[in-house]
PDB file of N, CA and C in Angstrom:
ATOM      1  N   UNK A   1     -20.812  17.569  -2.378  1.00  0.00           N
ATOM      2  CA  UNK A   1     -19.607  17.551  -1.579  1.00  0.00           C
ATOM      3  C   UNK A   1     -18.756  16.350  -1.992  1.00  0.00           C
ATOM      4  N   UNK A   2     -17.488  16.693  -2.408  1.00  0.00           N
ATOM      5  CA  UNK A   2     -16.426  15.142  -2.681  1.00  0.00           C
ATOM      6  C   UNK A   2     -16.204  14.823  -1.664  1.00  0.00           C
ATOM      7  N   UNK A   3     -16.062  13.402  -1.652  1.00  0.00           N
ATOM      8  CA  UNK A   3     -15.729  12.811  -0.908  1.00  0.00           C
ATOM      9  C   UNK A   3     -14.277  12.464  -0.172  1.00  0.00           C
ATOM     10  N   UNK A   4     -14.052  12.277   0.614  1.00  0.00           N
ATOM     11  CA  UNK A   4     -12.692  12.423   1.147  1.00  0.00           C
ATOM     12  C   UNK A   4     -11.578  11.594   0.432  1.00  0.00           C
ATOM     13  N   UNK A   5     -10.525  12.013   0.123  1.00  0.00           N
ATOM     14  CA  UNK A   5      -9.358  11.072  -0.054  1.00  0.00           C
ATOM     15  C   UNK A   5      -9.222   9.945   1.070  1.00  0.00           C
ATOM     16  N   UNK A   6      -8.757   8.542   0.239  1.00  0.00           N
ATOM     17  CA  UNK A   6      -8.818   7.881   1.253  1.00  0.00           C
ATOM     18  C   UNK A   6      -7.102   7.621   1.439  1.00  0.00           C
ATOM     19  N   UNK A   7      -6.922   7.235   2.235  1.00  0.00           N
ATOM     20  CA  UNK A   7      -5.395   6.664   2.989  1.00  0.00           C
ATOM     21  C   UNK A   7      -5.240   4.833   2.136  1.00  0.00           C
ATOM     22  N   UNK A   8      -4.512   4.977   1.528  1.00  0.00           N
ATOM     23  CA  UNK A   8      -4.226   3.311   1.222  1.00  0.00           C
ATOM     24  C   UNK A   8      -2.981   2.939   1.985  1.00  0.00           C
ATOM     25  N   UNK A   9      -2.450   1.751   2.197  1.00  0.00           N
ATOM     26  CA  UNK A   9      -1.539   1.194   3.140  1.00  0.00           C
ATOM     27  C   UNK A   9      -0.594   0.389   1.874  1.00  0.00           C
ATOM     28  N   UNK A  10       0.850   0.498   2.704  1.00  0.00           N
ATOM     29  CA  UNK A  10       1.296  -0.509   1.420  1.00  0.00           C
ATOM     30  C   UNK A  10       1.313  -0.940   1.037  1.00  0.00           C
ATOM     31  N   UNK A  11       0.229  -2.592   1.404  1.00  0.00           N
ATOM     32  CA  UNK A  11       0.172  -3.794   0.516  1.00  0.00           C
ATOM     33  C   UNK A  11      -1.075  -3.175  -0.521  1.00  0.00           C
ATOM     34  N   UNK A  12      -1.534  -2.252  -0.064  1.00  0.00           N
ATOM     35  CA  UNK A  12      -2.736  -1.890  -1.406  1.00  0.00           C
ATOM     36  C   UNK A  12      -2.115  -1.226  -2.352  1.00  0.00           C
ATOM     37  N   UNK A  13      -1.494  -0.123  -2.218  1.00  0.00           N
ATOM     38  CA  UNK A  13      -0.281   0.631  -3.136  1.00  0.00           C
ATOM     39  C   UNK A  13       0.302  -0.780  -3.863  1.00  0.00           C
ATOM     40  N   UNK A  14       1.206  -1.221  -3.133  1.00  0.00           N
ATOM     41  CA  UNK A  14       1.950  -2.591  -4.280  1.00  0.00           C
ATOM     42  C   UNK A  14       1.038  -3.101  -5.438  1.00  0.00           C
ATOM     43  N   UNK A  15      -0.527  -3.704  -4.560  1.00  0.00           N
ATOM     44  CA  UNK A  15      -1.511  -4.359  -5.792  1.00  0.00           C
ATOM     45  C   UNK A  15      -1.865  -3.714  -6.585  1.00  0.00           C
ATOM     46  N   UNK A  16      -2.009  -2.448  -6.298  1.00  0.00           N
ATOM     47  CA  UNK A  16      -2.070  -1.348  -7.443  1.00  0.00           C
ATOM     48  C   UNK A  16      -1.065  -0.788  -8.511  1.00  0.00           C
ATOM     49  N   UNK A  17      -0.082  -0.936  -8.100  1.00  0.00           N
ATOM     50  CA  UNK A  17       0.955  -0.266  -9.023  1.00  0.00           C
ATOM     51  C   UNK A  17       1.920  -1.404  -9.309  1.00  0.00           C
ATOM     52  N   UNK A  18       2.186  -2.403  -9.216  1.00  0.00           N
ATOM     53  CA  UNK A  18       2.868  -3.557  -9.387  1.00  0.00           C
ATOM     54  C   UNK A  18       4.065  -3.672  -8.877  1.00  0.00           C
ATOM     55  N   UNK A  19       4.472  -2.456  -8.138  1.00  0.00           N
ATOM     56  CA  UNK A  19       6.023  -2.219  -7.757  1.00  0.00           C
ATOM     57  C   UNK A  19       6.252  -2.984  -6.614  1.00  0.00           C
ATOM     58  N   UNK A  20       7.400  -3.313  -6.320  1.00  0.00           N
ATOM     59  CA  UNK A  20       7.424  -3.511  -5.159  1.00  0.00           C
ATOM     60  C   UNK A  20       8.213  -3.016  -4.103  1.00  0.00           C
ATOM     61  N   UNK A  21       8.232  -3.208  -2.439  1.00  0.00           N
ATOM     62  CA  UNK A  21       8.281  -2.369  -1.617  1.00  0.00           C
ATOM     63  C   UNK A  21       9.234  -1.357  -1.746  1.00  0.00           C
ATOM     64  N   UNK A  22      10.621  -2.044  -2.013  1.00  0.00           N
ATOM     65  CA  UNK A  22      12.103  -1.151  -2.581  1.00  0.00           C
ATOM     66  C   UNK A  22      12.095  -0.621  -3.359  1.00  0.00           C
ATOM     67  N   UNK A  23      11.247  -0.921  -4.348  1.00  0.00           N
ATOM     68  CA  UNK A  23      10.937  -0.224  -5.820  1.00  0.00           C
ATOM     69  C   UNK A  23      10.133   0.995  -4.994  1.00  0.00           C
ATOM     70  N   UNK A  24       9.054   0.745  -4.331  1.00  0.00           N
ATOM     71  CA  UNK A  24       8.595   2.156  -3.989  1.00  0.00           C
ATOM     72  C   UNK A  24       9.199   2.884  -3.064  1.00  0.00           C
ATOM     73  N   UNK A  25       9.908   2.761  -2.455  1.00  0.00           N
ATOM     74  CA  UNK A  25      10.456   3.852  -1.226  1.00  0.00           C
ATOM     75  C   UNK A  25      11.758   4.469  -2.026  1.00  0.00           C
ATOM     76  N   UNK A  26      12.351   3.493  -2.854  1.00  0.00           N
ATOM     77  CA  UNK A  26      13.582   4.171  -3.882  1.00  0.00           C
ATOM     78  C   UNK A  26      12.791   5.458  -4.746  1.00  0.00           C
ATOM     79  N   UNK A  27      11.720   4.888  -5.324  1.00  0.00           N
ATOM     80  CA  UNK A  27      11.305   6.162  -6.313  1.00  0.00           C
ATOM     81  C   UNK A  27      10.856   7.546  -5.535  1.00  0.00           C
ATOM     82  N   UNK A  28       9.850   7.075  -4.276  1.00  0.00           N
ATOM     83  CA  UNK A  28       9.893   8.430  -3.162  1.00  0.00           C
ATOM     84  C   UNK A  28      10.764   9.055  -3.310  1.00  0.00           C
ATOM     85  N   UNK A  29      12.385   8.099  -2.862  1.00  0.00           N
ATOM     86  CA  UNK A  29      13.258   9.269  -2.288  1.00  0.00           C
ATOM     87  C   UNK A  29      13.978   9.968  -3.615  1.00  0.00           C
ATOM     88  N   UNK A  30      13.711   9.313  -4.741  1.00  0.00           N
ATOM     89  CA  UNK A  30      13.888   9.929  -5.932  1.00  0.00           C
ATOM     90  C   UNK A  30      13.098  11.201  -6.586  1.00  0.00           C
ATOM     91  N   UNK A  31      11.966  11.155  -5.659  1.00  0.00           N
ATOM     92  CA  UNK A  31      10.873  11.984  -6.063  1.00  0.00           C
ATOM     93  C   UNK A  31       9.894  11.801  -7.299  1.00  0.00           C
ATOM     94  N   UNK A  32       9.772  10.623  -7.563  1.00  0.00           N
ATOM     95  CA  UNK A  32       8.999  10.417  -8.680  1.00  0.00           C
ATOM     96  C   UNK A  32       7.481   9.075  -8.493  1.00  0.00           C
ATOM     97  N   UNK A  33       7.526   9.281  -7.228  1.00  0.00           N
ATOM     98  CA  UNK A  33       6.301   8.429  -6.708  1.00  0.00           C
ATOM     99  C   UNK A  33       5.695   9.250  -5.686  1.00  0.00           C
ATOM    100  N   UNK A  34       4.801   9.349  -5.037  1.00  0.00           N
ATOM    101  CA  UNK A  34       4.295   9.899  -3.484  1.00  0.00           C
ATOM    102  C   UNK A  34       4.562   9.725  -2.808  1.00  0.00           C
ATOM    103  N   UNK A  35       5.116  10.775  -1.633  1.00  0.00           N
ATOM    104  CA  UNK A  35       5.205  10.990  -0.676  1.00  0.00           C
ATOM    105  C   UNK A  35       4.027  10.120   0.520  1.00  0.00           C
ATOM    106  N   UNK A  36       4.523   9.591   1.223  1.00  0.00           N
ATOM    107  CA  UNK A  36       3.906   9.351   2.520  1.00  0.00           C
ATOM    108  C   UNK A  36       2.907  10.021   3.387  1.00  0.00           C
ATOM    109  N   UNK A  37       1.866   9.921   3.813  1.00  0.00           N
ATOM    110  CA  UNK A  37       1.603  10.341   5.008  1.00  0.00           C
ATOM    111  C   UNK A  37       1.161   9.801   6.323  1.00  0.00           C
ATOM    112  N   UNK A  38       1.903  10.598   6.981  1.00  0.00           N
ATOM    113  CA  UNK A  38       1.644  10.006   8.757  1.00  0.00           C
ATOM    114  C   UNK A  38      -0.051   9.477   8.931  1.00  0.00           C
ATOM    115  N   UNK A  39      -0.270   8.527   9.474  1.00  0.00           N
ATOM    116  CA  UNK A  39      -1.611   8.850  10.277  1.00  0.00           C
ATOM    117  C   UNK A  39      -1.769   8.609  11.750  1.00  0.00           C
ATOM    118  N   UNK A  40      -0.741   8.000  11.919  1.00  0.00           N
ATOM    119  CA  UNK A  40      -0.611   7.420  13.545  1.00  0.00           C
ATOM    120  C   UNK A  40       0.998   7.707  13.922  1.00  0.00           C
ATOM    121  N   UNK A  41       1.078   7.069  15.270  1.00  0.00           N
ATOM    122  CA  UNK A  41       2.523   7.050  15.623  1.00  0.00           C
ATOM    123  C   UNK A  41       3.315   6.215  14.550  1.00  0.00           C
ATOM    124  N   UNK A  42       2.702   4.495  14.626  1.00  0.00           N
ATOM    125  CA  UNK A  42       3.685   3.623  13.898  1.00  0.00           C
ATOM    126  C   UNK A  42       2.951   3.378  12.409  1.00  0.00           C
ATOM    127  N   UNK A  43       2.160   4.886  11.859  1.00  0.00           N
ATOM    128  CA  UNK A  43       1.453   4.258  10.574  1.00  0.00           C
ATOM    129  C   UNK A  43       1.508   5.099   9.902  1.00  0.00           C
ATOM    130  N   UNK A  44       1.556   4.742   8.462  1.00  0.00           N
ATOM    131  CA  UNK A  44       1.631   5.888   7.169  1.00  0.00           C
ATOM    132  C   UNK A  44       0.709   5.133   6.345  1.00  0.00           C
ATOM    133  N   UNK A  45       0.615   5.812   5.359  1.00  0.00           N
ATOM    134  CA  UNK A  45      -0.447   5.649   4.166  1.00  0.00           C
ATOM    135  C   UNK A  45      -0.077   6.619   3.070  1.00  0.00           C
ATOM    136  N   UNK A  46      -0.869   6.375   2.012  1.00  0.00           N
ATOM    137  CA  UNK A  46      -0.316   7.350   0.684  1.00  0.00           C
ATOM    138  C   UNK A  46      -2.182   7.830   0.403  1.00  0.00           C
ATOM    139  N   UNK A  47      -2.086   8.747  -0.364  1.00  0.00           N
ATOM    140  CA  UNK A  47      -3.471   9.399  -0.422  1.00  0.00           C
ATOM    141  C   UNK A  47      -3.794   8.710  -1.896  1.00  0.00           C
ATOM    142  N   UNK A  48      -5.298   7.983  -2.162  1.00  0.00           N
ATOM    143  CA  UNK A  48      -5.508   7.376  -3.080  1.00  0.00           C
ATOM    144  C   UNK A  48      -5.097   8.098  -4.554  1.00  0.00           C
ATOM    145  N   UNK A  49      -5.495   9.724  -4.374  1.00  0.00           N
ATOM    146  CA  UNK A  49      -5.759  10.609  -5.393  1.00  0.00           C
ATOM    147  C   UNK A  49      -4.170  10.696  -6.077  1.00  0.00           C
ATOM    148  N   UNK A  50      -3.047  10.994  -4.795  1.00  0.00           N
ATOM    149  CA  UNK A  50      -1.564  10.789  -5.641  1.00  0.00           C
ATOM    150  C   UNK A  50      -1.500   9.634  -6.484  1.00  0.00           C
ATOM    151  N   UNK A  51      -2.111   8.723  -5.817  1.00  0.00           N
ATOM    152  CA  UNK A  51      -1.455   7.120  -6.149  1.00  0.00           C
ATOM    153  C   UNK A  51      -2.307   7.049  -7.766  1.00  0.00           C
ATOM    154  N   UNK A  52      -3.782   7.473  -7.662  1.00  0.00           N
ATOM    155  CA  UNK A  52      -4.094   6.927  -9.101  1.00  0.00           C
ATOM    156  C   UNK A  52      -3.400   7.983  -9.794  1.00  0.00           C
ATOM    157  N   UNK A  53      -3.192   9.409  -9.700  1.00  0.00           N
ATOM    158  CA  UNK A  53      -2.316  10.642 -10.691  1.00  0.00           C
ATOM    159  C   UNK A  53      -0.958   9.716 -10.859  1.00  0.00           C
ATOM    160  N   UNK A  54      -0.294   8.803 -10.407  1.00  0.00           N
ATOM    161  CA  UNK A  54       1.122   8.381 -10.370  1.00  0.00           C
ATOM    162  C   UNK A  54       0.392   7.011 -11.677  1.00  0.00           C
ATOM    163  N   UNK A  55      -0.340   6.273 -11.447  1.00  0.00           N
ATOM    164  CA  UNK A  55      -0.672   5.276 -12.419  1.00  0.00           C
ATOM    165  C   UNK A  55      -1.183   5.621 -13.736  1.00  0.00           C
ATOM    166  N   UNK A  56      -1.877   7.163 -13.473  1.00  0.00           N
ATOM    167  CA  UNK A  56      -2.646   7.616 -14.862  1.00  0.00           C
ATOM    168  C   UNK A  56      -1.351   7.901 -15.928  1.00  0.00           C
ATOM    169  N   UNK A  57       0.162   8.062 -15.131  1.00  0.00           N
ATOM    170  CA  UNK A  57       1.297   8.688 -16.235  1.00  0.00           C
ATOM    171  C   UNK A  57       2.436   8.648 -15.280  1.00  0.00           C
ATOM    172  N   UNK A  58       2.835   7.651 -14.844  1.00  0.00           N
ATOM    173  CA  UNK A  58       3.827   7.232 -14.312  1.00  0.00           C
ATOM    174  C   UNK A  58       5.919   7.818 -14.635  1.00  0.00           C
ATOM    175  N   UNK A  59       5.790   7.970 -16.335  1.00  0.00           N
ATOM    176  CA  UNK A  59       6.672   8.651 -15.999  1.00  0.00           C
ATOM    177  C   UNK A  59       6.700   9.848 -15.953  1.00  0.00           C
ATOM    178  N   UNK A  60       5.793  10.621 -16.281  1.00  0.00           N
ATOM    179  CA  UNK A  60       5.820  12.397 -16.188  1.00  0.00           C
ATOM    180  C   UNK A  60       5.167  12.337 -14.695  1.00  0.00           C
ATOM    181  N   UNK A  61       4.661  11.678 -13.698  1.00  0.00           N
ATOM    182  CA  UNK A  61       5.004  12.034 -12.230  1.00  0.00           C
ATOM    183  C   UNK A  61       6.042  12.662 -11.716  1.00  0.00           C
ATOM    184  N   UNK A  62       5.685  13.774 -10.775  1.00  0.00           N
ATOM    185  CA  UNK A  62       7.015  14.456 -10.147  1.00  0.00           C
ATOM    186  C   UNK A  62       6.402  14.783  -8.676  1.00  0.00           C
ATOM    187  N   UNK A  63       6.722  14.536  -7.497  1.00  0.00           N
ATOM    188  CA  UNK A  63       6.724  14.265  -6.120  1.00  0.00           C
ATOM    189  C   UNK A  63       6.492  15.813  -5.987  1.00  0.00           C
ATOM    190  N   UNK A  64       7.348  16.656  -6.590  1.00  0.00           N
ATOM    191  CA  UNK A  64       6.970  18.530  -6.316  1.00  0.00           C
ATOM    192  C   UNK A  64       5.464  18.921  -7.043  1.00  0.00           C
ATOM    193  N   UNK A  65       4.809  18.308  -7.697  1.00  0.00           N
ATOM    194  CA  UNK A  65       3.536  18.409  -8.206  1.00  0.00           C
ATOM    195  C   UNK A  65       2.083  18.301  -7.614  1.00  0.00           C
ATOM    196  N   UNK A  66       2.469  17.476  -6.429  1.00  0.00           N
ATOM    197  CA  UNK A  66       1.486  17.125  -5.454  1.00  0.00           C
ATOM    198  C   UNK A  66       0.773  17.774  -5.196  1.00  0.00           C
ATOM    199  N   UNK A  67       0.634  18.832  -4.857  1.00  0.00           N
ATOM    200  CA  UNK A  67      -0.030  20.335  -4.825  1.00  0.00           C
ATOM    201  C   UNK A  67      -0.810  20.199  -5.840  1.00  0.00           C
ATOM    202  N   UNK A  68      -0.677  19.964  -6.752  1.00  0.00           N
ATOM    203  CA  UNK A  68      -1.729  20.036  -7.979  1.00  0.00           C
ATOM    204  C   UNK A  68      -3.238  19.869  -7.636  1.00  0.00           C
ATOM    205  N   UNK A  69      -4.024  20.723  -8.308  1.00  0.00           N
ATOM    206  CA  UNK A  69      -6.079  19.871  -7.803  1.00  0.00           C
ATOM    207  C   UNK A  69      -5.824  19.089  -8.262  1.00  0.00           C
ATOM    208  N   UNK A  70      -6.578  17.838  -8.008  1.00  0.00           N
ATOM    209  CA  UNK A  70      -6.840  16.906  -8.220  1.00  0.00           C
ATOM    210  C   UNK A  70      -8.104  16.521  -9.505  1.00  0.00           C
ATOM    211  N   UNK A  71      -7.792  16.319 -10.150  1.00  0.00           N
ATOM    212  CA  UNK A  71      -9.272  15.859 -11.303  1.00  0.00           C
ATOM    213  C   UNK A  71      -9.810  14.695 -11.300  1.00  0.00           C
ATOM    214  N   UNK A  72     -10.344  14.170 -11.057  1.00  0.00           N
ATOM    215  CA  UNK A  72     -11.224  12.673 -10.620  1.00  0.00           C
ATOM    216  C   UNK A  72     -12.069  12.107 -11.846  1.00  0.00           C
ATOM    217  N   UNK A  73     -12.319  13.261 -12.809  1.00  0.00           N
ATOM    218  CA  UNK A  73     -13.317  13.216 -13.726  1.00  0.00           C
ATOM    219  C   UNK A  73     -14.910  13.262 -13.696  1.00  0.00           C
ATOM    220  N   UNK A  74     -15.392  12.851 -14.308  1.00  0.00           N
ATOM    221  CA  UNK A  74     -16.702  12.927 -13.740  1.00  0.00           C
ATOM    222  C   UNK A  74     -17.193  12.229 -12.418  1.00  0.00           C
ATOM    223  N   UNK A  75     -18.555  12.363 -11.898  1.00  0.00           N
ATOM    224  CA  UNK A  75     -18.653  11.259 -11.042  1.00  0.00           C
ATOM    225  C   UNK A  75     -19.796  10.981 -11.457  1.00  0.00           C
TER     226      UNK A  75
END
């Protein structure tokens, strides 16, 4: 059984991808980074699995792709 996607928060997204905060909410609304998701009233998170697919090839990312399975590689 895989294991669940986890929820990262923004300061983990930033250390990961080097961008920073404006840099990431500009490329969202550009569609070329991930989309958000809710988890609470006042909380969002991004799903780890978008975030490393966005670092593995950063510019052929496209926000309508998300849908895609996910490949993790081996484990």
């Amino acid at each position: 059984m895989p294991a669940p996607d986890r929820i990262l928060r923004l300061d983990t997204v930033r250390h990961r991808t080097g961008l920073s905060r404006s840099t990431i909410y500009r490329k969202i609304a550009e569609g070329t980074f991930p989309r958000q998701v809710k988890v609470s009233v006042h909380g969002a998170g991004w799903h780890e699995s978008k975030i490393n697919r966005w670092i593995a090839d950063p510019p052929a990312y496209r926000a309508e792709n998300d849908d895609r399975p996910v490949d993790d590689g081996p484990l």
